[in-house]
PDB file of N, CA and C in Angstrom:
ATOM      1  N   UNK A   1      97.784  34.906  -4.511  1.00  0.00           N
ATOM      2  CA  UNK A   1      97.737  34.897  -3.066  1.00  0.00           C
ATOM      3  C   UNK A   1      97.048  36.153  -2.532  1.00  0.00           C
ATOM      4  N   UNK A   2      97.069  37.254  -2.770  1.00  0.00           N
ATOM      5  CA  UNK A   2      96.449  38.311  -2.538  1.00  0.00           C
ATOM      6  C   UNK A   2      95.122  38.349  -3.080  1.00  0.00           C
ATOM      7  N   UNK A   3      94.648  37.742  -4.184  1.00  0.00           N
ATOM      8  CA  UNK A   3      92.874  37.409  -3.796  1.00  0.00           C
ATOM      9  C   UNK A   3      92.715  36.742  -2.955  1.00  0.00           C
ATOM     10  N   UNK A   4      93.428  35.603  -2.790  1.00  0.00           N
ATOM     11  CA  UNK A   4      92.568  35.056  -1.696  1.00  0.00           C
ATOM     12  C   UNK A   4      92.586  35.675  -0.133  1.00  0.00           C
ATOM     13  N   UNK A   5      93.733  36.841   0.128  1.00  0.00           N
ATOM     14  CA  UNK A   5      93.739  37.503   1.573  1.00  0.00           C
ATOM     15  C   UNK A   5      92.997  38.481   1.350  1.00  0.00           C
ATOM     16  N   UNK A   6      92.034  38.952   0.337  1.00  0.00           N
ATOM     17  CA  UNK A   6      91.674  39.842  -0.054  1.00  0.00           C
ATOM     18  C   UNK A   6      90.091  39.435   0.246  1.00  0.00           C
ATOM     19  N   UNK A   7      89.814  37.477  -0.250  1.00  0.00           N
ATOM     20  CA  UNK A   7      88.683  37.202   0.175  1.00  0.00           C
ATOM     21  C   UNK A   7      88.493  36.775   1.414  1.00  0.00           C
ATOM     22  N   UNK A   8      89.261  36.368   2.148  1.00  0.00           N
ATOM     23  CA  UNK A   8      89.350  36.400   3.306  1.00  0.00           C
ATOM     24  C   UNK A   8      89.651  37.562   3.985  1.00  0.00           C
ATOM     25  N   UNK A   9      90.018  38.809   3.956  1.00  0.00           N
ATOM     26  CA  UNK A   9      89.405  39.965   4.500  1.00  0.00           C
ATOM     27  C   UNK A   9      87.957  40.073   4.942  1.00  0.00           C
ATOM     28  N   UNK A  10      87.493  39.701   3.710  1.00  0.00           N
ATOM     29  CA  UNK A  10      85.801  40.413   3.544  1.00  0.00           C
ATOM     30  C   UNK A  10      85.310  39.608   3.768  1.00  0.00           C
ATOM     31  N   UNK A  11      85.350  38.021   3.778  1.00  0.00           N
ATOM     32  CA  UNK A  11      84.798  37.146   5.083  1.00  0.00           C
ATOM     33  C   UNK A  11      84.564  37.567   6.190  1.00  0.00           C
ATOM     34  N   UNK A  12      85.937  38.032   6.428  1.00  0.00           N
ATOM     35  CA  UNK A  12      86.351  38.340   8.098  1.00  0.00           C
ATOM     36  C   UNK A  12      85.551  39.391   8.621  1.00  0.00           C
ATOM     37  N   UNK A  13      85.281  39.955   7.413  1.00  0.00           N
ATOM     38  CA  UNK A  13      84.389  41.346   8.154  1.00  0.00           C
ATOM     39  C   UNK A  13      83.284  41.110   8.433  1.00  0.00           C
ATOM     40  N   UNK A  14      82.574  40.381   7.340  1.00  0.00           N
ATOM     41  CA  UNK A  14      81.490  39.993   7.499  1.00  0.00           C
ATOM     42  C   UNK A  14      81.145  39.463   8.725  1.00  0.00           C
ATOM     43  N   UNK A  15      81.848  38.623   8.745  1.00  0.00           N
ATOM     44  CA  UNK A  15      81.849  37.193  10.034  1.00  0.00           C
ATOM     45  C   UNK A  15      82.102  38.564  11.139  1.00  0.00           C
ATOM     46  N   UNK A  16      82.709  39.313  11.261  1.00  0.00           N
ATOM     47  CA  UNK A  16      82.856  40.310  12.562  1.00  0.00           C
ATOM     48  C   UNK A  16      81.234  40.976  12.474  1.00  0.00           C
ATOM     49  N   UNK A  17      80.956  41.655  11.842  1.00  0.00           N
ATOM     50  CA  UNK A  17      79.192  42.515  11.682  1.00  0.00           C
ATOM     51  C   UNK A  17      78.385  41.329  12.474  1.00  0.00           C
ATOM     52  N   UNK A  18      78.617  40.352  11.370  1.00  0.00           N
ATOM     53  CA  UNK A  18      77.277  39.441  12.011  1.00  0.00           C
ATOM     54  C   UNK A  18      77.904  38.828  13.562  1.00  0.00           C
ATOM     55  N   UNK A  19      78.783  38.775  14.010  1.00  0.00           N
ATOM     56  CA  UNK A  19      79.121  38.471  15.369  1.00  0.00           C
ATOM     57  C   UNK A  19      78.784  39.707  16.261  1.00  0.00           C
ATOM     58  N   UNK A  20      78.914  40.925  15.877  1.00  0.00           N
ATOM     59  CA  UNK A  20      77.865  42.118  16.616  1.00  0.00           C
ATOM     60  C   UNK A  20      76.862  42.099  16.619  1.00  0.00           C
ATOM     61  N   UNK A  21      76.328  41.826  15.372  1.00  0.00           N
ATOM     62  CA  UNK A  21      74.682  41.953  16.034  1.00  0.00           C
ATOM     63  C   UNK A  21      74.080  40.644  16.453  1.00  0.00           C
ATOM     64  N   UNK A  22      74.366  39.507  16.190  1.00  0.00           N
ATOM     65  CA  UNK A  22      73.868  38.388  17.017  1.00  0.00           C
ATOM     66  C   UNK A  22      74.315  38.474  18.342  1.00  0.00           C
ATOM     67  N   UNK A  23      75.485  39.210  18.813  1.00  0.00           N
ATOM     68  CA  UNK A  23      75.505  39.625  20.780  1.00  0.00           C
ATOM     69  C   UNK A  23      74.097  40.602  21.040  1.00  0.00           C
ATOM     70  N   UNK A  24      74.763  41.381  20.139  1.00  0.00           N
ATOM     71  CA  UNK A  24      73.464  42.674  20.742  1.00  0.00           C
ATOM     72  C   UNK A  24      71.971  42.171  20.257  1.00  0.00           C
ATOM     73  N   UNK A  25      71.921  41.524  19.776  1.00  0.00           N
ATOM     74  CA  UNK A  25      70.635  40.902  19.924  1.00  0.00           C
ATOM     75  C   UNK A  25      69.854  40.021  21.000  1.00  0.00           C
ATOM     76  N   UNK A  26      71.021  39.227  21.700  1.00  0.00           N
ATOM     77  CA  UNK A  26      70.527  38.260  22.501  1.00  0.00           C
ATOM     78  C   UNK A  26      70.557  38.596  24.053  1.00  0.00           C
ATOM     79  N   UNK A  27      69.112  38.449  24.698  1.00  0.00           N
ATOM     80  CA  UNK A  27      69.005  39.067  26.614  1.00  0.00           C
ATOM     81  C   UNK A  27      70.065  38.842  27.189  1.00  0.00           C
ATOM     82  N   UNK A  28      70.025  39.507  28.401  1.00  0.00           N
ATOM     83  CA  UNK A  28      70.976  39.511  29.535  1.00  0.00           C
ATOM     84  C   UNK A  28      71.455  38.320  30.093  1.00  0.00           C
ATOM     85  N   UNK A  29      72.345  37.596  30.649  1.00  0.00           N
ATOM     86  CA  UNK A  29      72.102  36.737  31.560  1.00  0.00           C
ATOM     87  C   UNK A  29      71.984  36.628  32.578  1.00  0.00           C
ATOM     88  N   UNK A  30      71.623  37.680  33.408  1.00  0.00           N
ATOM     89  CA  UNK A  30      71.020  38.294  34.591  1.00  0.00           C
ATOM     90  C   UNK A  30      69.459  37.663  34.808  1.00  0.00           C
ATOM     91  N   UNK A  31      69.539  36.754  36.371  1.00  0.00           N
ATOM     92  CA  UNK A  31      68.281  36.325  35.913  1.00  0.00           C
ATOM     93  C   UNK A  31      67.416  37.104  36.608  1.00  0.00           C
ATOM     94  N   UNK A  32      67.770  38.211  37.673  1.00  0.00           N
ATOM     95  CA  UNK A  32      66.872  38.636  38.236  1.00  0.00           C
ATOM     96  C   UNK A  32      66.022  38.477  39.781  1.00  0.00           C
ATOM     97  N   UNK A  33      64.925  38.200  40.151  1.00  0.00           N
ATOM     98  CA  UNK A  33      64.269  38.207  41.159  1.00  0.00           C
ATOM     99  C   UNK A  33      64.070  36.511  40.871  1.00  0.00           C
ATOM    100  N   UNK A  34      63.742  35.972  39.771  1.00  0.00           N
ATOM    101  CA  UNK A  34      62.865  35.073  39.028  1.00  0.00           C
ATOM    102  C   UNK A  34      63.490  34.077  40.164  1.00  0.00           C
ATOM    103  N   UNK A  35      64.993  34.334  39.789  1.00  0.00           N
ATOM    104  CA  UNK A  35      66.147  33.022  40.658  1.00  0.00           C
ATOM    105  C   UNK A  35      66.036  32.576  41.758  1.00  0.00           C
ATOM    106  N   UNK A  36      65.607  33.542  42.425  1.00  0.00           N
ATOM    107  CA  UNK A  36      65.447  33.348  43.856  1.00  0.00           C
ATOM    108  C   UNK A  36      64.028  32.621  44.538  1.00  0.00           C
ATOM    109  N   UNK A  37      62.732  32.651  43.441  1.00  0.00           N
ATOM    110  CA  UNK A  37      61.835  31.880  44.048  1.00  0.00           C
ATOM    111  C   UNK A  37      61.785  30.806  42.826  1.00  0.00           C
ATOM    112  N   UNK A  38      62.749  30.845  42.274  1.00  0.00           N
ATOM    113  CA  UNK A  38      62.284  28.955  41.118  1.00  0.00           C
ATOM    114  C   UNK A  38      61.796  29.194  40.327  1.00  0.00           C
ATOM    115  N   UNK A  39      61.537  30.634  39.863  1.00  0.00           N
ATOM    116  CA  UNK A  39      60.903  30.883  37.954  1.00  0.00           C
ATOM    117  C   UNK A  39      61.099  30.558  37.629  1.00  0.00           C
ATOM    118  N   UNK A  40      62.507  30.203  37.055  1.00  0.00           N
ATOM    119  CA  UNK A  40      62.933  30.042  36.250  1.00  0.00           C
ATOM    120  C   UNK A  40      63.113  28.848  35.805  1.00  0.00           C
ATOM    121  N   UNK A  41      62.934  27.709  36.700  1.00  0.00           N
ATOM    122  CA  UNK A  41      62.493  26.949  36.373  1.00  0.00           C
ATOM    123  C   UNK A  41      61.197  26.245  35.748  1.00  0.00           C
ATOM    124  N   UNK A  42      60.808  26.916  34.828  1.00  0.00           N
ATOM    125  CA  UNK A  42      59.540  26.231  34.025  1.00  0.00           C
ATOM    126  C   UNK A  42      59.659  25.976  32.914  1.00  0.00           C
ATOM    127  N   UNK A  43      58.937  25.747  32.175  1.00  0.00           N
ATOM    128  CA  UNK A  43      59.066  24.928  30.654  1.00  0.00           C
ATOM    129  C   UNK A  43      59.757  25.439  29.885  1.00  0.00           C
ATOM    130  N   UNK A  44      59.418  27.301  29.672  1.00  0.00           N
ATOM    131  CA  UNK A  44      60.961  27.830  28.911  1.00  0.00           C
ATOM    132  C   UNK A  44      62.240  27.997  28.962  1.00  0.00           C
ATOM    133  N   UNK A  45      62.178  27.707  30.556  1.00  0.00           N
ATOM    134  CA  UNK A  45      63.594  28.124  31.023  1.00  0.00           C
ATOM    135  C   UNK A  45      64.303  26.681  30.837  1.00  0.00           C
ATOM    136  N   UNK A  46      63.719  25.425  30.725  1.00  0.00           N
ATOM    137  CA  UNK A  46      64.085  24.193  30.538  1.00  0.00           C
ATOM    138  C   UNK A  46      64.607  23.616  28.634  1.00  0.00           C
ATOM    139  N   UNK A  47      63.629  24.651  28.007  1.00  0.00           N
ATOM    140  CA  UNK A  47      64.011  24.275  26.616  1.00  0.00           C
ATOM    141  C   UNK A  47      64.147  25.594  25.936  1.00  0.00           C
ATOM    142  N   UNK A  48      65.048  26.026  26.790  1.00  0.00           N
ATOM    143  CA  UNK A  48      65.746  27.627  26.138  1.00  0.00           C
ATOM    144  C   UNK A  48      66.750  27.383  25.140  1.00  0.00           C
ATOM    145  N   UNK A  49      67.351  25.801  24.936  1.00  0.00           N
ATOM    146  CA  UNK A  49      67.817  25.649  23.451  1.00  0.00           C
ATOM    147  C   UNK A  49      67.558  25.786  22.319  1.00  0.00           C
ATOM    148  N   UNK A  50      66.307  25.344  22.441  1.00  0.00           N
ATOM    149  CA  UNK A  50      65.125  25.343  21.289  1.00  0.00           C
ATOM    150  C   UNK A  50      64.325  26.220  20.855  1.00  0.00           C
ATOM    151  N   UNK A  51      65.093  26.996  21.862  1.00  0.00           N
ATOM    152  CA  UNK A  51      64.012  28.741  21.787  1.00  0.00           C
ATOM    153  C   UNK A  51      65.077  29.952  20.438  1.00  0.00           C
ATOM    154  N   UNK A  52      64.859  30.656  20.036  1.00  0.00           N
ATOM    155  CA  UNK A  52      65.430  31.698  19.251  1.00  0.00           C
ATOM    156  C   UNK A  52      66.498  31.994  19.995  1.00  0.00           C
ATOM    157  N   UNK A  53      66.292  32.083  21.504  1.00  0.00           N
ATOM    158  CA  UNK A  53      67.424  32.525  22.566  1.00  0.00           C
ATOM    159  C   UNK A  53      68.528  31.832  22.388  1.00  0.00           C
ATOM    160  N   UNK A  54      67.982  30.482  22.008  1.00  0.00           N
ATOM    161  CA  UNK A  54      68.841  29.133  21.820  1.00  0.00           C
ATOM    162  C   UNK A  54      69.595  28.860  20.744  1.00  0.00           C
ATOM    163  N   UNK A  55      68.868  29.309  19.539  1.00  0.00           N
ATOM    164  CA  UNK A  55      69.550  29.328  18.614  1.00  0.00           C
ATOM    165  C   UNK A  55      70.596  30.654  18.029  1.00  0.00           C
ATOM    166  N   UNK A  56      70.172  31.515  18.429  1.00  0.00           N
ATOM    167  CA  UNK A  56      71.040  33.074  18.735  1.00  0.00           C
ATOM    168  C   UNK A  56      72.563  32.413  19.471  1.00  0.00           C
ATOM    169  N   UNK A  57      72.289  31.848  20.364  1.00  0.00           N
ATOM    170  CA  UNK A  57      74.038  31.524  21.458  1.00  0.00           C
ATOM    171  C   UNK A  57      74.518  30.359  20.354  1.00  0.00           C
ATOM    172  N   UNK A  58      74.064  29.515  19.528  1.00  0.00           N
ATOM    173  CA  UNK A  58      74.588  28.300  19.189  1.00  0.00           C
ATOM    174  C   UNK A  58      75.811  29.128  17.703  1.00  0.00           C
ATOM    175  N   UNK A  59      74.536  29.926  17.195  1.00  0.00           N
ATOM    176  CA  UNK A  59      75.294  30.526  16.062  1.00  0.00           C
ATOM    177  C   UNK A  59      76.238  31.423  16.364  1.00  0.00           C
ATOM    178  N   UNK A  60      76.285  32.325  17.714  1.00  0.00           N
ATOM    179  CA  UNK A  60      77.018  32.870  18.045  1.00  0.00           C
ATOM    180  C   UNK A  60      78.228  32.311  18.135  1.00  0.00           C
ATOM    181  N   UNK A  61      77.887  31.086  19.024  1.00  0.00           N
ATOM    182  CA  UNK A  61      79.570  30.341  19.412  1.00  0.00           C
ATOM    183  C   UNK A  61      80.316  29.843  17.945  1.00  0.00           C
ATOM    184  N   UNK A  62      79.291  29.021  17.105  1.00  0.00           N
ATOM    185  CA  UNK A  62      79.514  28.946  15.242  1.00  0.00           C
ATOM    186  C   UNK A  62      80.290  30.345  14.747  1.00  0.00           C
ATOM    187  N   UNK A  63      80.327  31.506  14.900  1.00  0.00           N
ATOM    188  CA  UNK A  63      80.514  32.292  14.184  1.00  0.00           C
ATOM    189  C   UNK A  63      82.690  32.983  15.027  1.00  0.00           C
ATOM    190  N   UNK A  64      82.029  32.775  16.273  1.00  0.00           N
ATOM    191  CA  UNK A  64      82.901  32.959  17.311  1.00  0.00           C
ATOM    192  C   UNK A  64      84.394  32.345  16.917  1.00  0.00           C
ATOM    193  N   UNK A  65      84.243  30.865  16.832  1.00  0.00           N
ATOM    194  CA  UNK A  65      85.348  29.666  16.148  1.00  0.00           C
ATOM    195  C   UNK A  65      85.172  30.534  15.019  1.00  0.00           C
ATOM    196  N   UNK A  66      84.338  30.627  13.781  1.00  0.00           N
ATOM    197  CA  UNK A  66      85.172  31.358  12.336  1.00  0.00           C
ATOM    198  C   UNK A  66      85.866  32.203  12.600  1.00  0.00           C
ATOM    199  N   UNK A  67      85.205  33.799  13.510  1.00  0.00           N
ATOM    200  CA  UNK A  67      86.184  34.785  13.764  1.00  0.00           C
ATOM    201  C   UNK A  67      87.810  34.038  13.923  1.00  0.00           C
ATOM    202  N   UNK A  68      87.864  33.144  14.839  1.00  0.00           N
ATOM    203  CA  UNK A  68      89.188  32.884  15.455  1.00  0.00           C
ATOM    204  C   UNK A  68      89.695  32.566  14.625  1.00  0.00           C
ATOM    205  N   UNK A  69      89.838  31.513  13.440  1.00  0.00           N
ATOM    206  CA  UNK A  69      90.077  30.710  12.834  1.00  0.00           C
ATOM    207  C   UNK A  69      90.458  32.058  11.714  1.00  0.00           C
ATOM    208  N   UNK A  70      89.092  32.620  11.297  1.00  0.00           N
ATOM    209  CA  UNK A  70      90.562  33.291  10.412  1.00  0.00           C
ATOM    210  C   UNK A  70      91.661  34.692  10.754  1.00  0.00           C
ATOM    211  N   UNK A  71      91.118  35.277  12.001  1.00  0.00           N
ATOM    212  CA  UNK A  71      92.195  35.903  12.560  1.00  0.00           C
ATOM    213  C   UNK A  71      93.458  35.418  12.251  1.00  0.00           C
ATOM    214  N   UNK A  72      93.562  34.097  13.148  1.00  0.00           N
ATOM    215  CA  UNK A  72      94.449  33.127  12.635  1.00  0.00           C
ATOM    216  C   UNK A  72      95.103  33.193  11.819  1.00  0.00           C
ATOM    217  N   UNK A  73      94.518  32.728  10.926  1.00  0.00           N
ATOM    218  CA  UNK A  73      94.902  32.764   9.203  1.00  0.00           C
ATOM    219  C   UNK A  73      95.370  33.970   8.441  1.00  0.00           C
ATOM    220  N   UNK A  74      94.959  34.715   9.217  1.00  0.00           N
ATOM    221  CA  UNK A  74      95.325  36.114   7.825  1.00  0.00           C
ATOM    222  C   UNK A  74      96.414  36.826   8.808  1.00  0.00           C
ATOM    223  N   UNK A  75      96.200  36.348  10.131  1.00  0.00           N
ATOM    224  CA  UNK A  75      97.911  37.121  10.841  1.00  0.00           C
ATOM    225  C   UNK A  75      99.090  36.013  10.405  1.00  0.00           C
ATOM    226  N   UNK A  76      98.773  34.427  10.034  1.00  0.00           N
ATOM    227  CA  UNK A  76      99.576  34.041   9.445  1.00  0.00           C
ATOM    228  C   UNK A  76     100.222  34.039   8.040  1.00  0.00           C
ATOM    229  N   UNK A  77      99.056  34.473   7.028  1.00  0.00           N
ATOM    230  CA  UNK A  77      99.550  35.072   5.664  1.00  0.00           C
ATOM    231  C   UNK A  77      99.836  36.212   5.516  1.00  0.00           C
ATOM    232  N   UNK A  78     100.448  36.686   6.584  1.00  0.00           N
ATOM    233  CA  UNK A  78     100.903  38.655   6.510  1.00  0.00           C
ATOM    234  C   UNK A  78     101.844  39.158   5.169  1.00  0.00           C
ATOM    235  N   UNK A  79     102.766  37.893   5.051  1.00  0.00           N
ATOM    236  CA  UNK A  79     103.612  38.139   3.614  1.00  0.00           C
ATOM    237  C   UNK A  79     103.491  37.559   2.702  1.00  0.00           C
TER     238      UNK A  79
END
């Protein structure tokens, strides 16, 4: 039982690092001046899923649920 809270530690850490730098990687959501005359409405701002921007928030939220999940888990295997 203690390898496995042991590998799930170092999951957990992991999964925490890479949940820092995929935030600090991804722009503001501040849109700026753009908002106010309809920039932002154009072709990128329409398929910003599909953009790196897009895929940065998807893995984020992916990584977000692991954090939780094993928080979870390893405050429930404390003994």
């Amino acid at each position: 039982m203690a390898v496995l809270r042991t590998v799930l530690t170092v999951i957990f850490i992991l999964v925490s690092l890479a949940l820092i730098v995929l935030v600090l990687m991804q722009e503001g959501k501040s849109a700026g001046l753009g908002a106010i005359s309809g920039v932002a409405e154009t072709y990128w701002g329409k398929n910003k899923g599909r953009s790196m921007e897009g895929a940065l928030v998807k893995i984020t939220r992916v990584l977000a649920v692991v954090f939780i999940v094993l928080a979870a888990v390893l405050n429930i295997s404390k003994f």
